[in-house]
Protein backbone atom coordinates (compact mmCIF):
# COMPACT_ATOMS: atom_id res chain seq x y z
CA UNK A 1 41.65 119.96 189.46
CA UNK A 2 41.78 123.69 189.06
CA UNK A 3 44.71 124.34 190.40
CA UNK A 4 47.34 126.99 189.48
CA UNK A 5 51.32 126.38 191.06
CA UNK A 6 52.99 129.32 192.79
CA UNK A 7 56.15 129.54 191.03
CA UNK A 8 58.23 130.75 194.45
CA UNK A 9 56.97 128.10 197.17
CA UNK A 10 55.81 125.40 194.97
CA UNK A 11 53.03 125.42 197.12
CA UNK A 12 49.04 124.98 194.59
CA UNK A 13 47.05 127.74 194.27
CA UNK A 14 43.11 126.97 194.51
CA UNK A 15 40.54 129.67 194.07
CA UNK A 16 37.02 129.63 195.37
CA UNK A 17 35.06 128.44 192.47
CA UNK A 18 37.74 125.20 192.19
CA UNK A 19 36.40 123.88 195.25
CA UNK A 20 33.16 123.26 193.96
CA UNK A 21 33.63 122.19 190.53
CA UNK A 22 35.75 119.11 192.54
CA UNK A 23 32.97 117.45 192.74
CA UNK A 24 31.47 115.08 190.49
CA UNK A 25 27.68 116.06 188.31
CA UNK A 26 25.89 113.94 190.68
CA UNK A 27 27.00 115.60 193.65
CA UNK A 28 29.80 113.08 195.13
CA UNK A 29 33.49 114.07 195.71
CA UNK A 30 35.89 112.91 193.22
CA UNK A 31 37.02 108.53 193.54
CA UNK A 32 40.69 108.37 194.80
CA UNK A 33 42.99 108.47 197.45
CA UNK A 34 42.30 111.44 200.06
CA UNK A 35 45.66 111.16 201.85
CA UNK A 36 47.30 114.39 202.04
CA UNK A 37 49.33 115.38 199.52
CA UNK A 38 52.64 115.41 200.99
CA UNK A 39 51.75 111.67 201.50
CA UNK A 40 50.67 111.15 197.99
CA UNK A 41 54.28 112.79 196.31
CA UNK A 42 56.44 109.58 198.25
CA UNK A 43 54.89 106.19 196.98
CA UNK A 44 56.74 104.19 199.71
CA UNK A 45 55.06 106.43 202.33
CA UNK A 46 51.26 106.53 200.31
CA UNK A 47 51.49 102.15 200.28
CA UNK A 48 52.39 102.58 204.42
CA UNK A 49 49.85 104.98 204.56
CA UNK A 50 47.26 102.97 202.51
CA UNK A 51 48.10 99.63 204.52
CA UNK A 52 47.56 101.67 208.09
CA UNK A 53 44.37 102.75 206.37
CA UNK A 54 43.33 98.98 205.63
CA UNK A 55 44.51 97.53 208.98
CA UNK A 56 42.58 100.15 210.56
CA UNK A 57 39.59 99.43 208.42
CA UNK A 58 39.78 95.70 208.73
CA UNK A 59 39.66 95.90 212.67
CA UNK A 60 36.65 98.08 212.82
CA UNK A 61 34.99 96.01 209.97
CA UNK A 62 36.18 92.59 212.20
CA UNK A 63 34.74 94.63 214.99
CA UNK A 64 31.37 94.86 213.62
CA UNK A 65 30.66 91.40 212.44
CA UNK A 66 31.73 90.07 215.94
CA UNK A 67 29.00 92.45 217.14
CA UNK A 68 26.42 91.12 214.54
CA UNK A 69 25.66 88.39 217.11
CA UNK A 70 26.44 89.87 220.26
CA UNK A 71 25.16 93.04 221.52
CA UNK A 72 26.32 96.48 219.98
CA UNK A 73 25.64 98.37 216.87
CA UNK A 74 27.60 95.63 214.78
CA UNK A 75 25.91 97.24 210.85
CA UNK A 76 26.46 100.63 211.98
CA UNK A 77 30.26 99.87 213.07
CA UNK A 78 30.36 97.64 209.70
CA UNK A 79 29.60 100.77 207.41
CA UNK A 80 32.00 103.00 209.53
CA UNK A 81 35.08 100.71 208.97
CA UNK A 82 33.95 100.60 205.02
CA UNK A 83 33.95 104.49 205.37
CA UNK A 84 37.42 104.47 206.42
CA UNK A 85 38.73 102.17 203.35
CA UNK A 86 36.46 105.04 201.53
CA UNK A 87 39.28 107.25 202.00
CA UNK A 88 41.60 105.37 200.39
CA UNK A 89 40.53 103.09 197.90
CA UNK A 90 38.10 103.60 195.12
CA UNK A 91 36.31 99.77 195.42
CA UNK A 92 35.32 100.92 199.00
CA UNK A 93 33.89 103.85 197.73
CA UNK A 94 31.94 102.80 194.79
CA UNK A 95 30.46 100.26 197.94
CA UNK A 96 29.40 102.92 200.28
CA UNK A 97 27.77 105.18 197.11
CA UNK A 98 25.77 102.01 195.78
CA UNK A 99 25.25 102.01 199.38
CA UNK A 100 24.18 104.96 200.48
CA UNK A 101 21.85 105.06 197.24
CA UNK A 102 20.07 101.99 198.17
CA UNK A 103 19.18 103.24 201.93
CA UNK A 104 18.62 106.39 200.68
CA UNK A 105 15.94 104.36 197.97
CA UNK A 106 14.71 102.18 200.51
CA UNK A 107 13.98 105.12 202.45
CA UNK A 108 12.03 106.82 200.03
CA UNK A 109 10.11 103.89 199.28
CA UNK A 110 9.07 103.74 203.02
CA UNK A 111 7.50 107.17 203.12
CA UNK A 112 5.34 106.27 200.21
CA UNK A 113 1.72 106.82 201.68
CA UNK A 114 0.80 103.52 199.70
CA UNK A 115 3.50 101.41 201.57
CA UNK A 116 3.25 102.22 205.02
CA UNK A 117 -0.97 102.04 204.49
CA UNK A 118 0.22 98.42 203.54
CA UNK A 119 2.45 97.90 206.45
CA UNK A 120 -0.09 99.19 208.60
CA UNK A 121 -2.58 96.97 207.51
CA UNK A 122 -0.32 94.07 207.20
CA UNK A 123 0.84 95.14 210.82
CA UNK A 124 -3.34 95.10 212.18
CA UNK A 125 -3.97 92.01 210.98
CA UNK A 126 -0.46 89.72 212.24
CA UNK A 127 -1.33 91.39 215.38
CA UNK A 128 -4.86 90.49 215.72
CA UNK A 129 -4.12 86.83 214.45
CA UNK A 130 -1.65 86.68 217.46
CA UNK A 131 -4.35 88.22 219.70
CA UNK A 132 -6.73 85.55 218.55
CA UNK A 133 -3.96 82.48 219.08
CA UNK A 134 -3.72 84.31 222.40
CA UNK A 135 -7.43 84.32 223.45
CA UNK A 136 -8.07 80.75 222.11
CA UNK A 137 -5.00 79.78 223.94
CA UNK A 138 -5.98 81.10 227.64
CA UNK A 139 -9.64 79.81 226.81
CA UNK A 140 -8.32 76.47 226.24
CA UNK A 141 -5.97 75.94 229.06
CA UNK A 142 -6.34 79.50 231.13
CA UNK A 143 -3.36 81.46 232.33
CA UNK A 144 -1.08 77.93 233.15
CA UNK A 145 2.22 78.40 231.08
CA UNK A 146 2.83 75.39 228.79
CA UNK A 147 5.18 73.60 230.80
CA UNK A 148 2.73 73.07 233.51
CA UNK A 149 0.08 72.10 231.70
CA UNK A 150 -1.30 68.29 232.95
CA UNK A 151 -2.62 65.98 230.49
């Protein structure tokens, strides 16, 4: 970090341009702990700091695979308890870039004119085979559900 100590207050000393350069070359903020700093100078208070940070993670995280099969936004509630372990521990965050990278892929990949003229397609024809299953359905037995049908 570019970062100069005032001599009087101990207090650091960051310019403008030191901001920026904090980042990594492909655009991501540095891997680490993000607790403030006062919290980062006592180790006893960082490790309760980084164990609130996990507990709180781990419920949201527990959260969202008990909504995977009931109803809520249990992936979306998943990835926000892995962003809060992002702010802590560097495994976390390495999982949320390869991540992001891979929607962010995925996504590209699905405004591809070739791809979606595949889905499309692929999309026309499941729908007309249903429509035919359909038609030769309510030909054959006409509009009686199938547990009413007499044989």
């Amino acid at each position: 970090m570019n970062a100069d100590s005032d001599e009087r207050t101990g207090e650091s000393v960051t310019d403008g341009a030191s901001a920026a350069s904090e980042r990594e070359p492909d655009g991501n903020a540095p891997l680490g702990s993000r607790a403030p700093e006062f919290i980062k100078a006592r180790r006893t208070l960082h490790l309760s700091w980084q164990v609130g940070v996990f507990l709180v993670g781990l419920a949201v995280v527990g959260a969202g695979i008990v909504m995977l099969p009931l109803p809520g936004p249990g992936w979306l509630v998943i990835f926000g308890g892995m962003a809060i372990w992002a702010t802590e521990f560097v495994w976390a965050q390495l999982v949320l870039r390869w991540t992001k990278r891979k929607v962010t892929e995925a996504a590209q990949r699905a405004l591809d004119p070739k791809v979606r003229r595949r889905n499309l397609i692929l999309t026309t024809i499941g729908l007309v085979i249903i429509a035919v299953l359909v038609g030769i359905y309510v030909w054959k037995f006409g509009l009686v559900m199938p547990w009413k049908i007499d044989e």
